[in-house]
C-alpha atoms as a PDB file:
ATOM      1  CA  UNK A   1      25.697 -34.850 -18.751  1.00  0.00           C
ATOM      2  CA  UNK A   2      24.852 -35.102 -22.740  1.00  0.00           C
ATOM      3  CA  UNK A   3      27.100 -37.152 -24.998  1.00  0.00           C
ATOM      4  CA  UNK A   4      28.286 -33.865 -26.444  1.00  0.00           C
ATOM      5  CA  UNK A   5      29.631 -32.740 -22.940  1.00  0.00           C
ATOM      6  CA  UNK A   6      31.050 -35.916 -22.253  1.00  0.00           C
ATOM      7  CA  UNK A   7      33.163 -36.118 -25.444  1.00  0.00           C
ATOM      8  CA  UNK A   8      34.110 -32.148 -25.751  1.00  0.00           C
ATOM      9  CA  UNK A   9      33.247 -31.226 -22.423  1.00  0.00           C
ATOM     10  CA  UNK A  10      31.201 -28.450 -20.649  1.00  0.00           C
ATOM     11  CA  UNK A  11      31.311 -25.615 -22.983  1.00  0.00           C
ATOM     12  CA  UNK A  12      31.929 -22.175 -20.837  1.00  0.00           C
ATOM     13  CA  UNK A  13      30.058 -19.113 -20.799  1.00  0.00           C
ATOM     14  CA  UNK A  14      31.512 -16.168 -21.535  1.00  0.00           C
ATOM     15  CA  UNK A  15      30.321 -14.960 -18.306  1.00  0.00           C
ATOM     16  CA  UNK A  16      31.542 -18.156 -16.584  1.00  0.00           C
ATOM     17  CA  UNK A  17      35.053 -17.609 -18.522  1.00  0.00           C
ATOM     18  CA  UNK A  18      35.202 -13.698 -17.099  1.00  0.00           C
ATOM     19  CA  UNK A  19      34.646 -15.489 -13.948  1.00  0.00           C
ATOM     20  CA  UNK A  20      37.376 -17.944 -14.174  1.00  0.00           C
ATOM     21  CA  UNK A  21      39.920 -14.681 -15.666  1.00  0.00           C
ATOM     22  CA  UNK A  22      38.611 -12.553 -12.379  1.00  0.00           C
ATOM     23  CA  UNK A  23      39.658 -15.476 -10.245  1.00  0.00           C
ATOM     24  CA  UNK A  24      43.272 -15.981 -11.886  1.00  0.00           C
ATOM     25  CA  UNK A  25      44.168 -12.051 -11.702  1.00  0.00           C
ATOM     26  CA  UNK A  26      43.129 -11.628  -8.334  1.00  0.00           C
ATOM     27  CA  UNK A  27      45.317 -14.522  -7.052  1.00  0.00           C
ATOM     28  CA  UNK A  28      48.288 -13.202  -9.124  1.00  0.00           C
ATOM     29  CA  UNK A  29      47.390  -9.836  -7.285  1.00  0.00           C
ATOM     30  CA  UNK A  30      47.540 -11.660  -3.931  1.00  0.00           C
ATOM     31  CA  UNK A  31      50.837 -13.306  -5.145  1.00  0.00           C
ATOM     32  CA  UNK A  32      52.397 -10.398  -6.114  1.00  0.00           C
ATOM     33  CA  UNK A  33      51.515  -8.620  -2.567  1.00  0.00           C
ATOM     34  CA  UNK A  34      53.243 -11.326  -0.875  1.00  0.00           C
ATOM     35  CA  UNK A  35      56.514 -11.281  -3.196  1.00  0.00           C
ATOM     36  CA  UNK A  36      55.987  -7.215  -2.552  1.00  0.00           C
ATOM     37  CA  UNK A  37      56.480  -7.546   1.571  1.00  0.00           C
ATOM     38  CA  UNK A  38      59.022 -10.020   1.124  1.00  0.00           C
ATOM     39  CA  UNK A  39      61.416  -7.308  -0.762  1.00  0.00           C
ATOM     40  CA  UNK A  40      60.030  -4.952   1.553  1.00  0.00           C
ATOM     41  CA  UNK A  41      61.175  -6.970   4.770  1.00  0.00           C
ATOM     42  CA  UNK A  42      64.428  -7.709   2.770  1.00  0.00           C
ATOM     43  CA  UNK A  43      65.183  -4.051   1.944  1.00  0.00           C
ATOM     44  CA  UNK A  44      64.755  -3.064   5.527  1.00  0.00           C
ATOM     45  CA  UNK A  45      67.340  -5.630   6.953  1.00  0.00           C
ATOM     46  CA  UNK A  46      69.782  -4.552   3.798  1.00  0.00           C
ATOM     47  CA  UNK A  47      69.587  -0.889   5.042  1.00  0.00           C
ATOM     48  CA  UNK A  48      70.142  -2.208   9.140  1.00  0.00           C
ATOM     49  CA  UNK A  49      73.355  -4.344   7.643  1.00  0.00           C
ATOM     50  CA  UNK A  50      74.426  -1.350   5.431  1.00  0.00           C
ATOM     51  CA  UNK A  51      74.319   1.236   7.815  1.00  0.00           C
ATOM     52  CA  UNK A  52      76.230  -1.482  10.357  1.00  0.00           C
ATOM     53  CA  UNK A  53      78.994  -2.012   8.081  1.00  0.00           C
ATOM     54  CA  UNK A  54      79.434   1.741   7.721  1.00  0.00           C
ATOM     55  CA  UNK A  55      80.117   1.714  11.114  1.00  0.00           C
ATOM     56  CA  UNK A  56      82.262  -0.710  11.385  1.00  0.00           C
ATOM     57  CA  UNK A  57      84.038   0.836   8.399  1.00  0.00           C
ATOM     58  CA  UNK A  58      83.292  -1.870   5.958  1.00  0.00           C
ATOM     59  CA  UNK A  59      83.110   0.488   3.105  1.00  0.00           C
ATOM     60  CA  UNK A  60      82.969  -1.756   0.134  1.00  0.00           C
ATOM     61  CA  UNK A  61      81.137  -4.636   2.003  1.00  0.00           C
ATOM     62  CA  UNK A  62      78.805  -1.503   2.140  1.00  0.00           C
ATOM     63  CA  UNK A  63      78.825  -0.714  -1.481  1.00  0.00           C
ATOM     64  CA  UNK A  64      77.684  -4.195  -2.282  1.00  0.00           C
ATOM     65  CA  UNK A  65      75.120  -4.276  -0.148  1.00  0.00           C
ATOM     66  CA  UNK A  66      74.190  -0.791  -1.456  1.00  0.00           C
ATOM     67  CA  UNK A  67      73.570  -2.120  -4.669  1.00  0.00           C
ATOM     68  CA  UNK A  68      71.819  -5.168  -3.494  1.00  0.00           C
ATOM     69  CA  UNK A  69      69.305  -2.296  -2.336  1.00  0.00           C
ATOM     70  CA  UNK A  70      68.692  -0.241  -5.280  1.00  0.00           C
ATOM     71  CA  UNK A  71      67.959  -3.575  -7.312  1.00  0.00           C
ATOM     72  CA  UNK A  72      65.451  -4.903  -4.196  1.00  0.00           C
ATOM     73  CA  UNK A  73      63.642  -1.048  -4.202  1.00  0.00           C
ATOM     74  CA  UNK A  74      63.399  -1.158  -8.253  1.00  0.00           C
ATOM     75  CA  UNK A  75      61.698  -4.834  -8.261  1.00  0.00           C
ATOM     76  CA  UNK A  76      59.511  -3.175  -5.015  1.00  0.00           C
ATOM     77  CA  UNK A  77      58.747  -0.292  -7.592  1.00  0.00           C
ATOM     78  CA  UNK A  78      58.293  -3.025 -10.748  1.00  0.00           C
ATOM     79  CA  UNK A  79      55.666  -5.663  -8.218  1.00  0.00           C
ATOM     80  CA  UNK A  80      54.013  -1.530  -7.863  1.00  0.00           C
ATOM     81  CA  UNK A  81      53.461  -1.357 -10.983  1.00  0.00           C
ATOM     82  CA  UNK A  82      52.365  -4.734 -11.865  1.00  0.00           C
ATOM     83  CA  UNK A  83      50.195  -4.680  -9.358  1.00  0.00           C
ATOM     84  CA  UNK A  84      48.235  -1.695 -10.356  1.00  0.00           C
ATOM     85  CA  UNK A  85      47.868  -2.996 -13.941  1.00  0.00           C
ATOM     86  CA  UNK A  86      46.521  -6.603 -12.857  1.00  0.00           C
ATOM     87  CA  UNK A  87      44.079  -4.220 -10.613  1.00  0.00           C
ATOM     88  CA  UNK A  88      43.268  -1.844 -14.135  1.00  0.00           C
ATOM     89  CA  UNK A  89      42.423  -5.326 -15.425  1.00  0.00           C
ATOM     90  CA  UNK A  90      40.228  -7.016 -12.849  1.00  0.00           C
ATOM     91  CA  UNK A  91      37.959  -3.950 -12.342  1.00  0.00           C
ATOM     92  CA  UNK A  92      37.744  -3.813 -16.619  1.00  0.00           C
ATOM     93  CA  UNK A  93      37.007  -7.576 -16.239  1.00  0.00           C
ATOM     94  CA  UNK A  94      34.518  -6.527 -13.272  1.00  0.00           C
ATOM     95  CA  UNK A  95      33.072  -3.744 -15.307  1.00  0.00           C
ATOM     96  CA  UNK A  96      32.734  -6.038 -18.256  1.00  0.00           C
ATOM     97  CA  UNK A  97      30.719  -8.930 -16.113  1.00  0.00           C
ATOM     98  CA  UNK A  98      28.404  -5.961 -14.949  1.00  0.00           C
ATOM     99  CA  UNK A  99      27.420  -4.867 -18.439  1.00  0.00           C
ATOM    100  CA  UNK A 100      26.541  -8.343 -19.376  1.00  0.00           C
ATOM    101  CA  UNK A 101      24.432  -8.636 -16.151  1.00  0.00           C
ATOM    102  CA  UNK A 102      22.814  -5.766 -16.864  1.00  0.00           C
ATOM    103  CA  UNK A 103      22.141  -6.624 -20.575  1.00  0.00           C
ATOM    104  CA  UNK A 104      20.743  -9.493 -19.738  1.00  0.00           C
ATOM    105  CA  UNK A 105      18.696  -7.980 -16.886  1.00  0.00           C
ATOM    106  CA  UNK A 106      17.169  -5.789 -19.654  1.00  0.00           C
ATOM    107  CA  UNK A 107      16.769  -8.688 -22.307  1.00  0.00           C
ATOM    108  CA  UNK A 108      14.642 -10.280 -19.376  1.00  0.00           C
ATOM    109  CA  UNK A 109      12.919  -7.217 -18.636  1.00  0.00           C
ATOM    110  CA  UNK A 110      12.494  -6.452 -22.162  1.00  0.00           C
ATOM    111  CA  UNK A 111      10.674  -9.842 -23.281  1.00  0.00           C
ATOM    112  CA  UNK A 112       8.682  -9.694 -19.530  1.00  0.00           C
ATOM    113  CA  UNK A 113       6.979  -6.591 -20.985  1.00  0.00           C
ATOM    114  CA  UNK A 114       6.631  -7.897 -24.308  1.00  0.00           C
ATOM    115  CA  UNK A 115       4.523 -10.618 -23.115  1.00  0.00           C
ATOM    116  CA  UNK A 116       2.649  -8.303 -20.605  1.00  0.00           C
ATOM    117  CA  UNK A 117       1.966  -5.563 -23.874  1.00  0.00           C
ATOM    118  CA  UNK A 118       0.837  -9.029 -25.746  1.00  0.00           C
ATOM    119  CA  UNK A 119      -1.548  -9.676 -22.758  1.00  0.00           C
ATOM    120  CA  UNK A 120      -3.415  -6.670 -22.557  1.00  0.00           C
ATOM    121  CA  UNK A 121      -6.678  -6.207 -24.351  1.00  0.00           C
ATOM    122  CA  UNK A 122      -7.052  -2.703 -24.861  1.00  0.00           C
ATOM    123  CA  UNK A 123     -10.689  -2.599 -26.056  1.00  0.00           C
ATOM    124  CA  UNK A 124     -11.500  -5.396 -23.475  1.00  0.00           C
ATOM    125  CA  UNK A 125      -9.887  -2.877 -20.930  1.00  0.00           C
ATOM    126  CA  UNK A 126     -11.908   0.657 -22.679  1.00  0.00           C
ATOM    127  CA  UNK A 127     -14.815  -2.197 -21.970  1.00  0.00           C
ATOM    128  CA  UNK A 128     -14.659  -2.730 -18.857  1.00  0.00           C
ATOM    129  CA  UNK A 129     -13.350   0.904 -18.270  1.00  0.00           C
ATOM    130  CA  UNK A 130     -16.582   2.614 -19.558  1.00  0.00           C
ATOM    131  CA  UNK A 131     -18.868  -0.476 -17.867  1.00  0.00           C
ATOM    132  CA  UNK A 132     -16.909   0.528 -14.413  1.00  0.00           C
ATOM    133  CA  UNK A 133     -17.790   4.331 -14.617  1.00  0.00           C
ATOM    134  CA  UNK A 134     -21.338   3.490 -15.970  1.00  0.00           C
ATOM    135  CA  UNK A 135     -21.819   1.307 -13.386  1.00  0.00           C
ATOM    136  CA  UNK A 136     -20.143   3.699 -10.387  1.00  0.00           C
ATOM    137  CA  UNK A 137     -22.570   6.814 -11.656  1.00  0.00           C
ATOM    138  CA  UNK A 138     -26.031   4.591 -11.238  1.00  0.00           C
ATOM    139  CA  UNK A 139     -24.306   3.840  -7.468  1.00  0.00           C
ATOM    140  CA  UNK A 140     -24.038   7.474  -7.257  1.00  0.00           C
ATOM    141  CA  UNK A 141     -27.449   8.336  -8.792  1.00  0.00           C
ATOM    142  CA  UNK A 142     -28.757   5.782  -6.365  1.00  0.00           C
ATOM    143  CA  UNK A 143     -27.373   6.918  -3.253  1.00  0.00           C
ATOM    144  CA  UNK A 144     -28.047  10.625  -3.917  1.00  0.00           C
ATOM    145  CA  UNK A 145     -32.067   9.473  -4.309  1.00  0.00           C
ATOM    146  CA  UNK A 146     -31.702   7.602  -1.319  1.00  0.00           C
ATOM    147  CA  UNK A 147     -29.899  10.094   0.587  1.00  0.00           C
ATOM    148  CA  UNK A 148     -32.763  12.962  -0.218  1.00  0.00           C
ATOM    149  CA  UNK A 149     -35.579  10.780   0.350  1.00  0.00           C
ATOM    150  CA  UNK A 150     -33.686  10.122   4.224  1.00  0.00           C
ATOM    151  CA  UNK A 151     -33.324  14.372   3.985  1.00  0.00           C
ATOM    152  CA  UNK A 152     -37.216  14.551   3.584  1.00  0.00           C
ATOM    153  CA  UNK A 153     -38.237  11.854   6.478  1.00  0.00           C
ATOM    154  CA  UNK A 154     -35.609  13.836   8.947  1.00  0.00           C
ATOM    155  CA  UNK A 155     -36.396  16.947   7.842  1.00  0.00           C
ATOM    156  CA  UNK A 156     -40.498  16.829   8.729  1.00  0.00           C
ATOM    157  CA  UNK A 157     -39.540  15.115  11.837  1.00  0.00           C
ATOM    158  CA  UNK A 158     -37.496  17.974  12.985  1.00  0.00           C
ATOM    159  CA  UNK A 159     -39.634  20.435  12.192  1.00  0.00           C
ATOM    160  CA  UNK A 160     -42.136  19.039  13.965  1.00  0.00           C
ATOM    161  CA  UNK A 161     -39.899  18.695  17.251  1.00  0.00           C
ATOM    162  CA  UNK A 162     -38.633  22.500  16.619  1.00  0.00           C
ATOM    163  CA  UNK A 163     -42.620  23.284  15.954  1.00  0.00           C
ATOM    164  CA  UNK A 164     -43.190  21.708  19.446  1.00  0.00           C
ATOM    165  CA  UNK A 165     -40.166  23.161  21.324  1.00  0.00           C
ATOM    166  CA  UNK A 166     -41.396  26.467  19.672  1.00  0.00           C
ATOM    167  CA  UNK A 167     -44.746  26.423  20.831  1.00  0.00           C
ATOM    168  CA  UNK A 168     -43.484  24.791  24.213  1.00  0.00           C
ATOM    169  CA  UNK A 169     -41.130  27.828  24.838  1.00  0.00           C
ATOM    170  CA  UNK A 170     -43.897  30.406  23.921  1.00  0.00           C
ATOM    171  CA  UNK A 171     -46.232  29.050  26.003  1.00  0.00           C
ATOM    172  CA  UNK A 172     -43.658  28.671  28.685  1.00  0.00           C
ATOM    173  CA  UNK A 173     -42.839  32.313  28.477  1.00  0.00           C
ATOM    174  CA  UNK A 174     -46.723  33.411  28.569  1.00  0.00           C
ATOM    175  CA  UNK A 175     -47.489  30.309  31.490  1.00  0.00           C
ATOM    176  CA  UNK A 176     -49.757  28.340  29.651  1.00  0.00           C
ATOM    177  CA  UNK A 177     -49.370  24.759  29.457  1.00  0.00           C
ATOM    178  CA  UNK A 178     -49.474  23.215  25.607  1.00  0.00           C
ATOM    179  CA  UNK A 179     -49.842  20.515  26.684  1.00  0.00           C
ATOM    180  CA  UNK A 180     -53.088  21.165  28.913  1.00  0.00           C
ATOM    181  CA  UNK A 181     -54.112  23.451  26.075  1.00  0.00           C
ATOM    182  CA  UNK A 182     -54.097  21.081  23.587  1.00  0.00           C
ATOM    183  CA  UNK A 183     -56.266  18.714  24.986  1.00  0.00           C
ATOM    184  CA  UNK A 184     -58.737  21.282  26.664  1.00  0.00           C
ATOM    185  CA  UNK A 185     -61.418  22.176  24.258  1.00  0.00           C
ATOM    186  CA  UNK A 186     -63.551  25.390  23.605  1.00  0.00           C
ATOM    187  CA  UNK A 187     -67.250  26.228  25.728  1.00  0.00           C
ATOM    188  CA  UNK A 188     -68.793  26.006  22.129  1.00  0.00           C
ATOM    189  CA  UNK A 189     -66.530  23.089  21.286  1.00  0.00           C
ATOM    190  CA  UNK A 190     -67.797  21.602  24.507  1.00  0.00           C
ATOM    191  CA  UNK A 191     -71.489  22.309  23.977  1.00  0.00           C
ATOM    192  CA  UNK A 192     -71.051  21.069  20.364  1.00  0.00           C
ATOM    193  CA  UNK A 193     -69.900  17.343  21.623  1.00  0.00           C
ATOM    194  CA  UNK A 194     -72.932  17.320  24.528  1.00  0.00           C
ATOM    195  CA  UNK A 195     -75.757  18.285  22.233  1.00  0.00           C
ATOM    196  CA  UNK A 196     -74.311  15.913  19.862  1.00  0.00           C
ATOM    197  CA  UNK A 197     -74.024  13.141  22.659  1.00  0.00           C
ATOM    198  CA  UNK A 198     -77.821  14.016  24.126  1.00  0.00           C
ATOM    199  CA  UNK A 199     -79.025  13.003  20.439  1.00  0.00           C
ATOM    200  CA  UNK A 200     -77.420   9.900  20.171  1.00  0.00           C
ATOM    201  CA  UNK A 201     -78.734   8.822  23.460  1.00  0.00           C
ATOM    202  CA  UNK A 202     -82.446   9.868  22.257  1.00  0.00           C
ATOM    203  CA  UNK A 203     -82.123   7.496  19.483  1.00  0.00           C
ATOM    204  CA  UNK A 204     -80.715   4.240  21.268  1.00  0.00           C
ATOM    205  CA  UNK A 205     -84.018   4.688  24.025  1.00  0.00           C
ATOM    206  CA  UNK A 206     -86.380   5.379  20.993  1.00  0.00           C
ATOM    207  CA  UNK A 207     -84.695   2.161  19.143  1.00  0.00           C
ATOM    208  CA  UNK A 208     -85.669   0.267  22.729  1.00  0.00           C
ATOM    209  CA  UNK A 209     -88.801   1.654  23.221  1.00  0.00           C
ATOM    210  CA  UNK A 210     -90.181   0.677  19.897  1.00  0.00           C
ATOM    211  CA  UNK A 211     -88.382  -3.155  20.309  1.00  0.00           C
ATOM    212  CA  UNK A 212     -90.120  -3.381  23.726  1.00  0.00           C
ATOM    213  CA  UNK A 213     -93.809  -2.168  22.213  1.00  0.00           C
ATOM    214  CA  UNK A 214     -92.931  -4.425  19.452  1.00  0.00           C
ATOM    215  CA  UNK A 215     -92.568  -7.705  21.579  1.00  0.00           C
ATOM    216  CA  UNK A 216     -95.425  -6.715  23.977  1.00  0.00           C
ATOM    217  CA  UNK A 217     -97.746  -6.907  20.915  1.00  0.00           C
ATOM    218  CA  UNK A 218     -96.849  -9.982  20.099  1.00  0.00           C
ATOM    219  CA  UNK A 219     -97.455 -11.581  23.616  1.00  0.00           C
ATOM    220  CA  UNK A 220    -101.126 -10.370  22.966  1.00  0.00           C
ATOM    221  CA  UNK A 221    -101.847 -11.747  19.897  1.00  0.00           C
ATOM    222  CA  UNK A 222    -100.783 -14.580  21.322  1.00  0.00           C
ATOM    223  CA  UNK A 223    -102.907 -14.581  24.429  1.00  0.00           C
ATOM    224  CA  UNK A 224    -106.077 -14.186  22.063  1.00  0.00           C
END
């Protein structure tokens, strides 16, 4: 507690004070209920006694009591009335607490977004902004390359299988194995590869005849 507290005291909100002005009306309110039923009981035994006394023939015992009554009913009517204008005034008080609430609900709001506005970079954001999109249309650029390129490699290798499955279902269809007739080879195809075969042996026994005469000369110059 500051000095200033302890010498003046606490000084009270004016939303604390509405508070304190809520709490007084609505126990008058709850005090005036009670004094309300009280009259109310009291007005109901009045009526039992009067209407007793009528039969009994106590006429001016009755008249008393009769006016007893009307005075009880008017002070039920006046606590009525009282009552509804303490209610008028807490929900005014009530109404008036909300406002402030809310006003200072906004003045928080308010300077939140202030300091969010104050914040922001705008340029910094355009920055970034035009960076991002740059940025996200290289990615794109990049992933359409990459995705034709992957088009290209699938694309030959299917053809080829659909080539094959072609040929295979032709072939099929006409009872020739493609397989079989792949690997079997024309008669002049065939003669090609044996005359070419025959030559190539020639050479290798002409290449060892002439290393055999070679080394048999030798030995004989030798021997001389």
């Amino acid at each position: 507690m500051s000095l200033m507290e302890w010498v003046f005291g606490k000084q009270i909100t004016p939303q604390e004070r509405l508070k304190m002005n809520q709490r007084s009306l609505q126990r008058a309110m709850r005090e005036l209920d009670r004094e309300k039923r009280k009259l109310e009981q009291q007005e109901t035994k009045l009526v039992s006694e009067i209407r007793k006394m009528c039969k009994n023939g106590q006429i001016k015992q009755a008249k008393i009591k009769s006016k007893d009554l009307i005075r009880t009913k008017n002070y039920v009517k006046k606590f009525d009335v009282m009552s509804t204008k303490l209610n008028m005034i807490n929900l005014r008080i009530q109404t008036i607490r909300s406002s402030d609430l809310m006003t200072k609900s906004l003045r928080e709001a308010t300077g939140l977004l202030n300091a969010m506005n104050r914040g922001i970079n705008l340029p910094q954001l355009q920055k970034i902004s035009m960076e991002f999109e740059k940025q996200n249309e290289m990615m794109d650029q990049k992933q359409e390359m990459m995705d034709d390129a992957l088009d290209d490699v699938f694309e030959e290798e299917d053809e080829e299988e659909e080539a094959d499955e072609f040929l295979n279902q032709i072939m099929d269809e006409i009872g020739v194995d493609l397989k079989n007739k792949l690997n079997t080879n024309t008669p002049e195809e065939n003669l090609e590869q044996n005359t070419l075969q025959e030559a190539q042996n020639e050479d290798s026994n002409r290449v060892a005849i002439g290393a055999d005469n070679d080394l048999q000369a030798r030995l004989d110059s030798l021997k001389r």
